[in-house]
PDB file of N, CA and C in Angstrom:
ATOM      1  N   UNK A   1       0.845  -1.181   0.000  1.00  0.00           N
ATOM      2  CA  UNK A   1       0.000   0.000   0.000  1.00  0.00           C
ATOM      3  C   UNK A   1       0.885   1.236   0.000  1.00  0.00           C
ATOM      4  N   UNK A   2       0.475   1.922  -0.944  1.00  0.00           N
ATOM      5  CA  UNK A   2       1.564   3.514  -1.020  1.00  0.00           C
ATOM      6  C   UNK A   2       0.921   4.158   0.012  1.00  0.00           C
ATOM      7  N   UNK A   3       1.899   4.902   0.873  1.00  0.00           N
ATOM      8  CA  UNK A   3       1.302   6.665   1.487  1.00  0.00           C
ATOM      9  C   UNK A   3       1.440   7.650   0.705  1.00  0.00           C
ATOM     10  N   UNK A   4       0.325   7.966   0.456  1.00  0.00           N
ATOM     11  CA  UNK A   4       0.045   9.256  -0.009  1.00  0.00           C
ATOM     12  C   UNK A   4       0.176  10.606   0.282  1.00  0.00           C
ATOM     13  N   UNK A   5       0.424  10.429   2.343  1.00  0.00           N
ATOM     14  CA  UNK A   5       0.204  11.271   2.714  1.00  0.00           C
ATOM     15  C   UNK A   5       1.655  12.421   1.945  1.00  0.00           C
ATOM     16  N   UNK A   6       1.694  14.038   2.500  1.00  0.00           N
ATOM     17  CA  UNK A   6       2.706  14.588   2.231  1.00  0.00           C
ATOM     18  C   UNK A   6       4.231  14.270   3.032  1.00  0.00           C
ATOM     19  N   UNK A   7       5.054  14.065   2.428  1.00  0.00           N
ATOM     20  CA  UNK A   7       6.060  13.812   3.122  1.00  0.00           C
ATOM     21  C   UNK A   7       6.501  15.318   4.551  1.00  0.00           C
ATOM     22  N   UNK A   8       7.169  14.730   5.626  1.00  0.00           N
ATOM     23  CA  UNK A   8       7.649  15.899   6.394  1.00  0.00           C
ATOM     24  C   UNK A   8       8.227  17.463   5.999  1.00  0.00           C
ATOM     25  N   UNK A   9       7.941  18.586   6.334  1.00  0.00           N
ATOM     26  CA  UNK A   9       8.564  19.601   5.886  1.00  0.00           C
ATOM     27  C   UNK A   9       8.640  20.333   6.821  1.00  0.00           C
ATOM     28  N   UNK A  10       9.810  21.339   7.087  1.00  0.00           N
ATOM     29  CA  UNK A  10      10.474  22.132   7.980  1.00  0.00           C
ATOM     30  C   UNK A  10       9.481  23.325   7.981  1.00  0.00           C
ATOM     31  N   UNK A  11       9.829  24.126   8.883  1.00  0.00           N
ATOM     32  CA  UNK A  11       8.899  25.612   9.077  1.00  0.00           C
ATOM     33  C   UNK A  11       9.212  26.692   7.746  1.00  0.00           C
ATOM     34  N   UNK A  12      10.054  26.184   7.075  1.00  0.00           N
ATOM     35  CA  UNK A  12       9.989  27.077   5.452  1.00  0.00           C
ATOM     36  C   UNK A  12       9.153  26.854   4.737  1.00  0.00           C
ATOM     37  N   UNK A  13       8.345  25.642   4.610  1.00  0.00           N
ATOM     38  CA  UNK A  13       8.146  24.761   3.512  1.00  0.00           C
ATOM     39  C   UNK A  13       6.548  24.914   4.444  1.00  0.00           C
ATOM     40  N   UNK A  14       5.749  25.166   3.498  1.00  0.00           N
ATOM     41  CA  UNK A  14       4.179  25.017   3.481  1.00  0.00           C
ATOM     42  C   UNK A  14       3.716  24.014   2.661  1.00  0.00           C
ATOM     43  N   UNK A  15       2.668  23.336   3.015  1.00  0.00           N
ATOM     44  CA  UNK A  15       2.062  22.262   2.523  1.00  0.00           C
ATOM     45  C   UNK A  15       0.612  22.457   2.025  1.00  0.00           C
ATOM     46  N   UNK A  16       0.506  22.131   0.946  1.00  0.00           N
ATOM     47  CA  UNK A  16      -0.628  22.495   0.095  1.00  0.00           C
ATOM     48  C   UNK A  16      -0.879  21.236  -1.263  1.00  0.00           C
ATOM     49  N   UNK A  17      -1.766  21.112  -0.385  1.00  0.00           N
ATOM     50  CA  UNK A  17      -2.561  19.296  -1.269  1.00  0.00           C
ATOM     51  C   UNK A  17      -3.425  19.828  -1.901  1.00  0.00           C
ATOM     52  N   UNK A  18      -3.197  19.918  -3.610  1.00  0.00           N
ATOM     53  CA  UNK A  18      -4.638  19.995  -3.796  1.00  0.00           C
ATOM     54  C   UNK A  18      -5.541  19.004  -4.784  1.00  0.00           C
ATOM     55  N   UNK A  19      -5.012  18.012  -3.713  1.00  0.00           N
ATOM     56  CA  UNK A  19      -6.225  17.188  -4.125  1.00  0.00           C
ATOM     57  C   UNK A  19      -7.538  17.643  -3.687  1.00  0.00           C
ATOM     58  N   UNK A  20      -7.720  18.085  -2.629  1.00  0.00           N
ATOM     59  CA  UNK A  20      -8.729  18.492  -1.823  1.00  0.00           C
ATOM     60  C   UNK A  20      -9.313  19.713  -2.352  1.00  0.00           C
ATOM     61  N   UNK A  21      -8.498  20.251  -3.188  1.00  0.00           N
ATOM     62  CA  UNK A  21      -9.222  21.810  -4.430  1.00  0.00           C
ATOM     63  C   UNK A  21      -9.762  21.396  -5.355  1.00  0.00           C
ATOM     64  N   UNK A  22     -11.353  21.743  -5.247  1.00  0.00           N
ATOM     65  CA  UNK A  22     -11.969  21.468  -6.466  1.00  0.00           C
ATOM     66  C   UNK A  22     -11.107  22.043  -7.742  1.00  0.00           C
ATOM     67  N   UNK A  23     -11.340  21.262  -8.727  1.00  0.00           N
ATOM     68  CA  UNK A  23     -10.611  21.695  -9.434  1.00  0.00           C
ATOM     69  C   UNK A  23     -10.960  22.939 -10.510  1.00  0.00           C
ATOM     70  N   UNK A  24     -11.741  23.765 -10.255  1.00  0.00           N
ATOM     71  CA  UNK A  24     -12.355  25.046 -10.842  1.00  0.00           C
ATOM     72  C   UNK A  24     -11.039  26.087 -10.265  1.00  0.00           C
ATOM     73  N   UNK A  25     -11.076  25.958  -8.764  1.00  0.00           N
ATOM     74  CA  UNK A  25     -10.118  26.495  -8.095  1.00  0.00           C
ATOM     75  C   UNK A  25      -8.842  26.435  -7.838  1.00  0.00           C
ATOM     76  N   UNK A  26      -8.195  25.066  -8.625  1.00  0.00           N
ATOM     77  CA  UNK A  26      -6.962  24.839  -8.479  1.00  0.00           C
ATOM     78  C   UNK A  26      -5.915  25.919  -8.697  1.00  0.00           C
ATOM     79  N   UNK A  27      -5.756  26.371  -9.932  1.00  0.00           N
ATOM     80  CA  UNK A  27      -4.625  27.416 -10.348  1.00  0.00           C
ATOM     81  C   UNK A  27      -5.085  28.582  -9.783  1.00  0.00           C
ATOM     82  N   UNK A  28      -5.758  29.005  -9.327  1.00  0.00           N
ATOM     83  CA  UNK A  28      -5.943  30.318  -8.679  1.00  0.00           C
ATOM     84  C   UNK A  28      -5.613  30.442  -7.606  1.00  0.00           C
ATOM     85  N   UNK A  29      -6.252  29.115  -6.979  1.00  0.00           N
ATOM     86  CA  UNK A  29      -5.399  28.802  -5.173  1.00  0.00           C
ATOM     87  C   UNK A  29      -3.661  28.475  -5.088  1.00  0.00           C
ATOM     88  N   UNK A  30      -3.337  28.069  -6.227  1.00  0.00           N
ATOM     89  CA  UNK A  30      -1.893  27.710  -6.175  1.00  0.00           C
ATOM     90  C   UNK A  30      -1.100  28.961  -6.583  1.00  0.00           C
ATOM     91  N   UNK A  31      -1.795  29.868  -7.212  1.00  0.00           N
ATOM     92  CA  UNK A  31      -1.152  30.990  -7.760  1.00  0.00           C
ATOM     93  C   UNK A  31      -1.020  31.935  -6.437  1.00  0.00           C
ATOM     94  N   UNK A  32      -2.062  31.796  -5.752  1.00  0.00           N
ATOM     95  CA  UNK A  32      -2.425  32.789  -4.759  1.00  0.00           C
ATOM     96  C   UNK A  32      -1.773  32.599  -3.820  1.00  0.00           C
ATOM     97  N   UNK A  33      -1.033  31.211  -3.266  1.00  0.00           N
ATOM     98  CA  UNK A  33      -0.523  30.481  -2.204  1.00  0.00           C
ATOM     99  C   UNK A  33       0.930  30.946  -2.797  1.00  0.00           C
ATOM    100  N   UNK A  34       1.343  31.064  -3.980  1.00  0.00           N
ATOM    101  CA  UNK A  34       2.846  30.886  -3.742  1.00  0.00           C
ATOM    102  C   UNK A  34       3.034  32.740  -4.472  1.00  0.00           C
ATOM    103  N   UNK A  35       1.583  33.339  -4.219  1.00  0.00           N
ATOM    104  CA  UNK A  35       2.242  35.225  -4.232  1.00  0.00           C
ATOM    105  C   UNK A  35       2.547  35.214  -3.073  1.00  0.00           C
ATOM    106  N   UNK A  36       1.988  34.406  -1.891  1.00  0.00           N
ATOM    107  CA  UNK A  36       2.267  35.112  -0.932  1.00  0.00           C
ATOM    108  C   UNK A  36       3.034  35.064   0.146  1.00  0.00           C
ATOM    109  N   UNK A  37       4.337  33.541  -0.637  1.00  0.00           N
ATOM    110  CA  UNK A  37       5.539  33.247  -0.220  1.00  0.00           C
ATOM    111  C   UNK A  37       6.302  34.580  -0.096  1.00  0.00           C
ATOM    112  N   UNK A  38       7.079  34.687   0.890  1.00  0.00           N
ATOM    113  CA  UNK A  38       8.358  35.248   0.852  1.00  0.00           C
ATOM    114  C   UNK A  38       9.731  34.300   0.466  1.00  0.00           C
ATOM    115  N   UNK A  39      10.644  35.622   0.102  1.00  0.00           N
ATOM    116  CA  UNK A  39      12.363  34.873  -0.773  1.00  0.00           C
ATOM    117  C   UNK A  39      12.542  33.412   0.197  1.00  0.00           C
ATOM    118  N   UNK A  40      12.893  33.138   0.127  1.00  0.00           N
ATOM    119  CA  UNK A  40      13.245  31.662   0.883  1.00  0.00           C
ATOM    120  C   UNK A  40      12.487  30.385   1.518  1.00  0.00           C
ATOM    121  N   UNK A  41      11.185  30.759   1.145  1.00  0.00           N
ATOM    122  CA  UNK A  41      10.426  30.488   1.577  1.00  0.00           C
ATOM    123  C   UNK A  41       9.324  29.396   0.565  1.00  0.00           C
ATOM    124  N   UNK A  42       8.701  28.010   0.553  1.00  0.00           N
ATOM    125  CA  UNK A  42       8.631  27.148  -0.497  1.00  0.00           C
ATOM    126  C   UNK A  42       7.129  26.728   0.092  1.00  0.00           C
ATOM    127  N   UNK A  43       6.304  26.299  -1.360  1.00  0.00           N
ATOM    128  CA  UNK A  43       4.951  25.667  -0.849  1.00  0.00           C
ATOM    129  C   UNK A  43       5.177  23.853  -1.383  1.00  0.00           C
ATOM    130  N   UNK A  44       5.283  22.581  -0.839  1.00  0.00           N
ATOM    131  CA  UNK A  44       4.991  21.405  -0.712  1.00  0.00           C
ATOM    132  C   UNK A  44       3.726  21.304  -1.755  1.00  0.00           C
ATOM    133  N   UNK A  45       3.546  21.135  -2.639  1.00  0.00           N
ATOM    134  CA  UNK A  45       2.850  20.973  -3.443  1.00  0.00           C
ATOM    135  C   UNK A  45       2.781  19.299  -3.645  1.00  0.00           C
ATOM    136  N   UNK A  46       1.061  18.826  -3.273  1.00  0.00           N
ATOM    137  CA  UNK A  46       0.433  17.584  -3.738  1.00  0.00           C
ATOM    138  C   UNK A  46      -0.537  17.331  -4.945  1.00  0.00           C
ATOM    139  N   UNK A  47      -0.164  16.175  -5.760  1.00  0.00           N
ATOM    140  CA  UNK A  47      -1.401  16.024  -6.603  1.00  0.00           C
ATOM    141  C   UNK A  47      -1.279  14.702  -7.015  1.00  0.00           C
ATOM    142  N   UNK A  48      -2.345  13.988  -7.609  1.00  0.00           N
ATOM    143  CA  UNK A  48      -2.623  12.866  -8.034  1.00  0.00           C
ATOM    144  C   UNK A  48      -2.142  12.863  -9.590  1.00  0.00           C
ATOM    145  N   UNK A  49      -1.623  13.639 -10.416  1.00  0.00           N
ATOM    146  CA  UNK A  49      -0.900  13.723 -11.830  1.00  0.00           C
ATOM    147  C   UNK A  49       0.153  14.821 -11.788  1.00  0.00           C
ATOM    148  N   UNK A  50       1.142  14.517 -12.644  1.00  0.00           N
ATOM    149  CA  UNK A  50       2.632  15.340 -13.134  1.00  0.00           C
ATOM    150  C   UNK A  50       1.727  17.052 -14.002  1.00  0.00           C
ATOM    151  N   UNK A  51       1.746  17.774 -13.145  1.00  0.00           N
ATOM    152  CA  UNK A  51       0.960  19.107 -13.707  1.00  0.00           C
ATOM    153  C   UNK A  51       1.521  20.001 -14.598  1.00  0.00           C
ATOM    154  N   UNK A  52       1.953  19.203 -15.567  1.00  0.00           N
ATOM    155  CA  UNK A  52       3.295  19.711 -16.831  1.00  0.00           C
ATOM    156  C   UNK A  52       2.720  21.037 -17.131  1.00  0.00           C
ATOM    157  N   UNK A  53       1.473  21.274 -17.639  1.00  0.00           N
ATOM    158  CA  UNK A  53       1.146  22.727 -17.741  1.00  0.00           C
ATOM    159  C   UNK A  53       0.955  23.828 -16.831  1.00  0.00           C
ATOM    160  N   UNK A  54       0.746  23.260 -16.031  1.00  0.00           N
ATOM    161  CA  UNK A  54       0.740  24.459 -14.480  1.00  0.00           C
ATOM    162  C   UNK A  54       1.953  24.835 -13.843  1.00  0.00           C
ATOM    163  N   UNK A  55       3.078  24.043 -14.586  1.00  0.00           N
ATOM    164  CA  UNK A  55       4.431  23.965 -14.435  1.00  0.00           C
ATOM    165  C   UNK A  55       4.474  24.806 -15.299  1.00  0.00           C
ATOM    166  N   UNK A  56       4.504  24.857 -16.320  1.00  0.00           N
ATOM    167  CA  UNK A  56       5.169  25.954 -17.544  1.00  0.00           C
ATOM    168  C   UNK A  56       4.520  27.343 -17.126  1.00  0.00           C
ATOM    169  N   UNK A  57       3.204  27.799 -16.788  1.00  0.00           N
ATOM    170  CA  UNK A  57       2.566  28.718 -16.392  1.00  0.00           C
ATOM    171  C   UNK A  57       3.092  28.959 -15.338  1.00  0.00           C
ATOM    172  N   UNK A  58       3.656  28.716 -14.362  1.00  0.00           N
ATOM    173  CA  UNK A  58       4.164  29.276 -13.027  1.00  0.00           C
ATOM    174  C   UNK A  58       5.711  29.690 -13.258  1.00  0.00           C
ATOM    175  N   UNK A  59       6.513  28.845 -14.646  1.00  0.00           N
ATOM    176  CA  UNK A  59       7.328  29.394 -15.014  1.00  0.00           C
ATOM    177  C   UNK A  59       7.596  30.963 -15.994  1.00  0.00           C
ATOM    178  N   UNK A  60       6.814  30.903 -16.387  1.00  0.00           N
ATOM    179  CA  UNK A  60       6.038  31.755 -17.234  1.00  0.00           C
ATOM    180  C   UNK A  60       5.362  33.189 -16.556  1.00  0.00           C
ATOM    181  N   UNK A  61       5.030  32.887 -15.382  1.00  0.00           N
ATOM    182  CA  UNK A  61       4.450  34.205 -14.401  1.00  0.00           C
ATOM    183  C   UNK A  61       5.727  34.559 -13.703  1.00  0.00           C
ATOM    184  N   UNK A  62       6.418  33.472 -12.705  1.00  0.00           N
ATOM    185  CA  UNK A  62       7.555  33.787 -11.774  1.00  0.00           C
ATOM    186  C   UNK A  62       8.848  34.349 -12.428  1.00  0.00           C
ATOM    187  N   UNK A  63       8.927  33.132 -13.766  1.00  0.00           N
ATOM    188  CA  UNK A  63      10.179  33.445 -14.297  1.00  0.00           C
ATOM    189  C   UNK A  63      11.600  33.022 -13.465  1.00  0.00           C
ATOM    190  N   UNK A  64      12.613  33.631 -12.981  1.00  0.00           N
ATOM    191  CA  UNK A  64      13.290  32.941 -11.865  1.00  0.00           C
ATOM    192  C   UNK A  64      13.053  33.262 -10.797  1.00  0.00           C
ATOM    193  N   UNK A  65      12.184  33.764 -10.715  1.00  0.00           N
ATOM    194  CA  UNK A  65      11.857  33.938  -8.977  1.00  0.00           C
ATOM    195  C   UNK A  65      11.740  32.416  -8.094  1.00  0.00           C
ATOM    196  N   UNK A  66      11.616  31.767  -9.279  1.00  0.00           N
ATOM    197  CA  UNK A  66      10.843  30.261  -8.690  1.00  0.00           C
ATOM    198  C   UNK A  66      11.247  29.061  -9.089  1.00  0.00           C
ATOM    199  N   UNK A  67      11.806  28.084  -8.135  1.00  0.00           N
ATOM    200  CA  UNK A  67      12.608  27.263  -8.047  1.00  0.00           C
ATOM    201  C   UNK A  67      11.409  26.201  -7.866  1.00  0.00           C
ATOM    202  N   UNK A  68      11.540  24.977  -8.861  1.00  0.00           N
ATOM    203  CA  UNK A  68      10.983  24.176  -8.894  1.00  0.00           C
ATOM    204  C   UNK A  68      11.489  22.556  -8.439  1.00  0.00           C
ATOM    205  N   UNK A  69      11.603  21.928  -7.858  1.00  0.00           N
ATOM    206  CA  UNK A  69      11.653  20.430  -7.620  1.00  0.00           C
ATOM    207  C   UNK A  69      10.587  19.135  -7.196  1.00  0.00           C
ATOM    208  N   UNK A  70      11.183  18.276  -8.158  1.00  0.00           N
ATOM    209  CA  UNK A  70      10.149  17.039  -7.534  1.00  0.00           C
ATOM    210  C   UNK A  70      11.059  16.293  -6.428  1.00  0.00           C
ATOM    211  N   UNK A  71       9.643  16.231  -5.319  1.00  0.00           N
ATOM    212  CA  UNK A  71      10.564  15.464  -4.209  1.00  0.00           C
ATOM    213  C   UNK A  71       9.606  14.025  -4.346  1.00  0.00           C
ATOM    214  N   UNK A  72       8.972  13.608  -5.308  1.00  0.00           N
ATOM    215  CA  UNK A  72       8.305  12.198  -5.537  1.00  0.00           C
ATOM    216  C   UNK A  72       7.743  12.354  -6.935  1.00  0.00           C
ATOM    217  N   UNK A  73       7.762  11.413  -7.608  1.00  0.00           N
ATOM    218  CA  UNK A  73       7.796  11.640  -8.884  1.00  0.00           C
ATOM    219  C   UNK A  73       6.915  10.365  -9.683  1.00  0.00           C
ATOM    220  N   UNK A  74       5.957  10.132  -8.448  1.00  0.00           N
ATOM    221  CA  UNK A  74       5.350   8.308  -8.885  1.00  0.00           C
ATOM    222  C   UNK A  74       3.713   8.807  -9.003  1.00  0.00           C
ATOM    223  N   UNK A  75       3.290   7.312 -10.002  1.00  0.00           N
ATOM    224  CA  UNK A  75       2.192   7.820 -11.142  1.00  0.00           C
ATOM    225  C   UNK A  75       1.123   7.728  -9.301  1.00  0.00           C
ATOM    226  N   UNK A  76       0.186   8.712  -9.322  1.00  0.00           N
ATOM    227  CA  UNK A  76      -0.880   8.745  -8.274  1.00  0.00           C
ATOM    228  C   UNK A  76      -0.606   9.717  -6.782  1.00  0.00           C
ATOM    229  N   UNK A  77       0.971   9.862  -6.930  1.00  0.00           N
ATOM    230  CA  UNK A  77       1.866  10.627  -5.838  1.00  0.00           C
ATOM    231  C   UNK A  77       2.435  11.512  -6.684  1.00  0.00           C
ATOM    232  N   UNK A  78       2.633  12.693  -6.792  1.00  0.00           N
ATOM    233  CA  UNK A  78       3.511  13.764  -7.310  1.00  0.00           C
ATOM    234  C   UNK A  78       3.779  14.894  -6.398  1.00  0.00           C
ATOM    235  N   UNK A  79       4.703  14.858  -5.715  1.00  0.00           N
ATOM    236  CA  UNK A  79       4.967  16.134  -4.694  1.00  0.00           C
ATOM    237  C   UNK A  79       6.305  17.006  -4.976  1.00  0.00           C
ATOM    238  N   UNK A  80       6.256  18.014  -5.270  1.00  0.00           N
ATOM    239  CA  UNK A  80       7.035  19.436  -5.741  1.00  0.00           C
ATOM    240  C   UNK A  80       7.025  20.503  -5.060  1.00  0.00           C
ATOM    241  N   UNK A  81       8.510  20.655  -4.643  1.00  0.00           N
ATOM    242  CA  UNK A  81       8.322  21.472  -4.042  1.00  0.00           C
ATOM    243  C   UNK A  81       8.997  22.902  -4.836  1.00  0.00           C
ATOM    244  N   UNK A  82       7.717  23.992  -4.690  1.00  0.00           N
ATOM    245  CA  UNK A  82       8.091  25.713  -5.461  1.00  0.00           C
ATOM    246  C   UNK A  82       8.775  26.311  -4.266  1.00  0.00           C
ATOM    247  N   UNK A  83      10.256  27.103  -4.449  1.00  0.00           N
ATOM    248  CA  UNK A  83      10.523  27.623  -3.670  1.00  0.00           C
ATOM    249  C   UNK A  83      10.787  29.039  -4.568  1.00  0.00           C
ATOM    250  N   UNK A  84       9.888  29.870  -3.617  1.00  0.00           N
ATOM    251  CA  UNK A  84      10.517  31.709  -3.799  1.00  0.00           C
ATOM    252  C   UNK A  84      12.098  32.220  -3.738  1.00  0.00           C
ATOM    253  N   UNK A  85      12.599  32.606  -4.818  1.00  0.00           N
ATOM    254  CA  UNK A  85      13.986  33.051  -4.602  1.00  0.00           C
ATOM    255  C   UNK A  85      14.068  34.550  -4.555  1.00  0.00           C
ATOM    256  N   UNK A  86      15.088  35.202  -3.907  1.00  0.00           N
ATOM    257  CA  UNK A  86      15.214  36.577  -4.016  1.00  0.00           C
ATOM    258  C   UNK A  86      15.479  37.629  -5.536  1.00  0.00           C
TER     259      UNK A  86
END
């Protein structure tokens, strides 16, 4: 049986599943969650698929402000973490 749950994250790192976002609201809540990161500061991002286009669009708005990594990368688990750079 996989855990799904989000893996552990330090007091930098915010956690934001959105499986639980209808999905009308997804990119608006994710957009809105990581304006209101500060520089050093990263949102734990969950989802049930690889969000290749919401990826290019956040590259595309941030530009380098925003540091992207996958910290799980398996089909039903995808967790990434966006971190704000200065």
């Amino acid at each position: 049986m996989t855990d799904h749950a989000l893996p552990m994250f330090n007091e930098n790192i915010y956690p934001f599943d959105a499986r639980g976002v209808a999905k009308r609201f997804r990119h608006a809540a994710i957009f809105g969650a990581l304006s209101a990161l500060q520089p050093g500061e990263a949102m734990r991002f969950c989802n049930d698929h690889d969000p290749l286009p919401l990826l290019q669009q956040l590259v595309d708005y941030f530009g380098d402000r925003i540091e992207i990594e996958y910290v799980t990368r398996e089909p039903g688990a995808i967790v990434i973490d966006f971190r704000i750079v200065a």
